[in-house]
Protein backbone atom coordinates (compact mmCIF):
# COMPACT_ATOMS: atom_id res chain seq x y z
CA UNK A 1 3.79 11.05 -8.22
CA UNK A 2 1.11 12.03 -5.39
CA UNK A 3 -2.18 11.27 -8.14
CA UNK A 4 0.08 7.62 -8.74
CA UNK A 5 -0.18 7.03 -4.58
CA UNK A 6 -3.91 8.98 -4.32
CA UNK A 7 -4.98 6.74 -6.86
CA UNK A 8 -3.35 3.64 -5.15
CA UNK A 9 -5.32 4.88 -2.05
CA UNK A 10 -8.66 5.26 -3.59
CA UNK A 11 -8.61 1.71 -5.27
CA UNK A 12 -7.84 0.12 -1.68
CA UNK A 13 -10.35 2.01 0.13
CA UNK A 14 -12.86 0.29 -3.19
CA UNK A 15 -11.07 -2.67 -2.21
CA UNK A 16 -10.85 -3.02 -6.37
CA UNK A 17 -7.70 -5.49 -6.52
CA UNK A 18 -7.11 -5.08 -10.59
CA UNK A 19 -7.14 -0.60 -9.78
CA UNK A 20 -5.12 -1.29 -6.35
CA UNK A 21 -2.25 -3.80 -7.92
CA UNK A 22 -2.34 -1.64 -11.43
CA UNK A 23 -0.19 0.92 -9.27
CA UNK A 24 2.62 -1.32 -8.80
CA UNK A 25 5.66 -2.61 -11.03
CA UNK A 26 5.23 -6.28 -11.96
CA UNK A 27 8.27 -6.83 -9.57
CA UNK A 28 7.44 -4.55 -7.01
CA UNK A 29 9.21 -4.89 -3.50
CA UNK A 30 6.71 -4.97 -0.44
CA UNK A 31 9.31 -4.48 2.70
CA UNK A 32 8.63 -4.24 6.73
CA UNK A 33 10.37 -1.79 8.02
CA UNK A 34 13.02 -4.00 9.47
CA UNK A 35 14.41 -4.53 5.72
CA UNK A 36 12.17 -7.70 5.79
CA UNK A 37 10.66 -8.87 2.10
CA UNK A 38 7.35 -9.79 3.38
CA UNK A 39 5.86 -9.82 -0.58
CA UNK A 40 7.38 -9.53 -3.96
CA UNK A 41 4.92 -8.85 -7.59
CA UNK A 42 2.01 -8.21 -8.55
CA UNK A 43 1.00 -11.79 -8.05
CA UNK A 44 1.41 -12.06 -4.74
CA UNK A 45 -0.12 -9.04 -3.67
CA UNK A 46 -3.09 -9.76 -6.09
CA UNK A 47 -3.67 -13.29 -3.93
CA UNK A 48 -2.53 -11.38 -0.37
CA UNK A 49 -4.03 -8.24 -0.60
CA UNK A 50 -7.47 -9.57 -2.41
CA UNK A 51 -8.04 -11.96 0.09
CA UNK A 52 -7.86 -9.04 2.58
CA UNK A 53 -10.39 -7.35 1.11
CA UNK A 54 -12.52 -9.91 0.82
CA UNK A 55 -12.31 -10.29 4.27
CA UNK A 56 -12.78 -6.62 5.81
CA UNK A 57 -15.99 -4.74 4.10
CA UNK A 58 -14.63 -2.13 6.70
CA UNK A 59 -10.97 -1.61 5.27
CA UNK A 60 -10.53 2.00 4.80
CA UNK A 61 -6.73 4.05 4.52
CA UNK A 62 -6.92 7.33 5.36
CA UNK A 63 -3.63 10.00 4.67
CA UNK A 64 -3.09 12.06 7.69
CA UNK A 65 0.31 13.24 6.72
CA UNK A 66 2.14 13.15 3.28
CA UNK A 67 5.76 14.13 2.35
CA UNK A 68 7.35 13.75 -1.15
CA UNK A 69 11.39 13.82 -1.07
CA UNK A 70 12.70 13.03 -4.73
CA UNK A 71 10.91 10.15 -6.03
CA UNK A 72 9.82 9.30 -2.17
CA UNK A 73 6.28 9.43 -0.72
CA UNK A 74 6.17 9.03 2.31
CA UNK A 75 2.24 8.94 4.10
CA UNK A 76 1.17 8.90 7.72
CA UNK A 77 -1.92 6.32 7.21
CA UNK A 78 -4.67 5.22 9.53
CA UNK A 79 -5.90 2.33 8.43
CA UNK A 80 -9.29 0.67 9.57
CA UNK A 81 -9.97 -3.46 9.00
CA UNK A 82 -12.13 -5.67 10.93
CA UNK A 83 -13.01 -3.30 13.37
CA UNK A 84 -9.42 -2.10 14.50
CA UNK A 85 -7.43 0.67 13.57
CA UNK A 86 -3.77 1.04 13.72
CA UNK A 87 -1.58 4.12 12.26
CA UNK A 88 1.88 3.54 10.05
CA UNK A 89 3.92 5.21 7.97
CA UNK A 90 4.22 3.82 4.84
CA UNK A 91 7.01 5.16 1.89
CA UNK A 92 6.34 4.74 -1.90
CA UNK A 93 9.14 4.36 -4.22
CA UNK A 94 7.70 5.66 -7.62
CA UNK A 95 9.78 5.31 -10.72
CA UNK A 96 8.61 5.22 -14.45
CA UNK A 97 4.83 5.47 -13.27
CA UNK A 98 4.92 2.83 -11.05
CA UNK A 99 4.83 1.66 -7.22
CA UNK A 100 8.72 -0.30 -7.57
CA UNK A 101 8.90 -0.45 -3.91
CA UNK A 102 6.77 0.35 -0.44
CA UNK A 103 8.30 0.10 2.78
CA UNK A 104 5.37 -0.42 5.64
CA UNK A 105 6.15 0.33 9.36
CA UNK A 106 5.27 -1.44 11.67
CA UNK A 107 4.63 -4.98 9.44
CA UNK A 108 1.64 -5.24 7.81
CA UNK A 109 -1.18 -7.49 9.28
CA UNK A 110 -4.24 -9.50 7.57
């Protein structure tokens, strides 16, 4: 489960979009953490997340902090992107291999 996230990590820090979305189910479940869907499939986080990292040369996730409960991981992340870095915690649902569903608190921003 942790080489699945590590791996998820590494390919956003490359900003490589096809190694980055690769990690996820094709219906994968991107939630705030008010319960808010803010994307759903690989799709959409192939046209929301790529555009991000076209965007910010700088984007960099770092792990501070990692738990694993059941098929939970949960990471403390400091994340850097056009110049500003913010902190969240952000919790991996891994089943069969594959990102199903990440919960990212506070929301994420692009």
């Amino acid at each position: 489960m942790t080489h699945l996230v590590d791996r998820q990590v590494a390919a956003y820090n490359a900003r490589d979009i096809e190694a980055f979305v690769a990690c996820f189910a094709w219906d994968v479940e991107l939630v705030d953490g008010n319960g808010n869907t803010v994307m759903t499939g690989r799709e959409e986080m192939r046209v929301r997340y790529g555009a991000m990292f076209e965007r910010h040369p700088d984007l960099h996730a770092e792990v501070l902090t990692r738990i694993e409960v059941g098929p939970w991981t949960i990471d403390h992340e400091r994340t850097t992107a056009g110049g500003r870095t913010m902190e969240a915690a952000v919790a991996y649902l891994v089943r069969d291999g594959l990102i199903v569903r990440s919960i990212l608190m506070p929301p994420l921003e692009d």
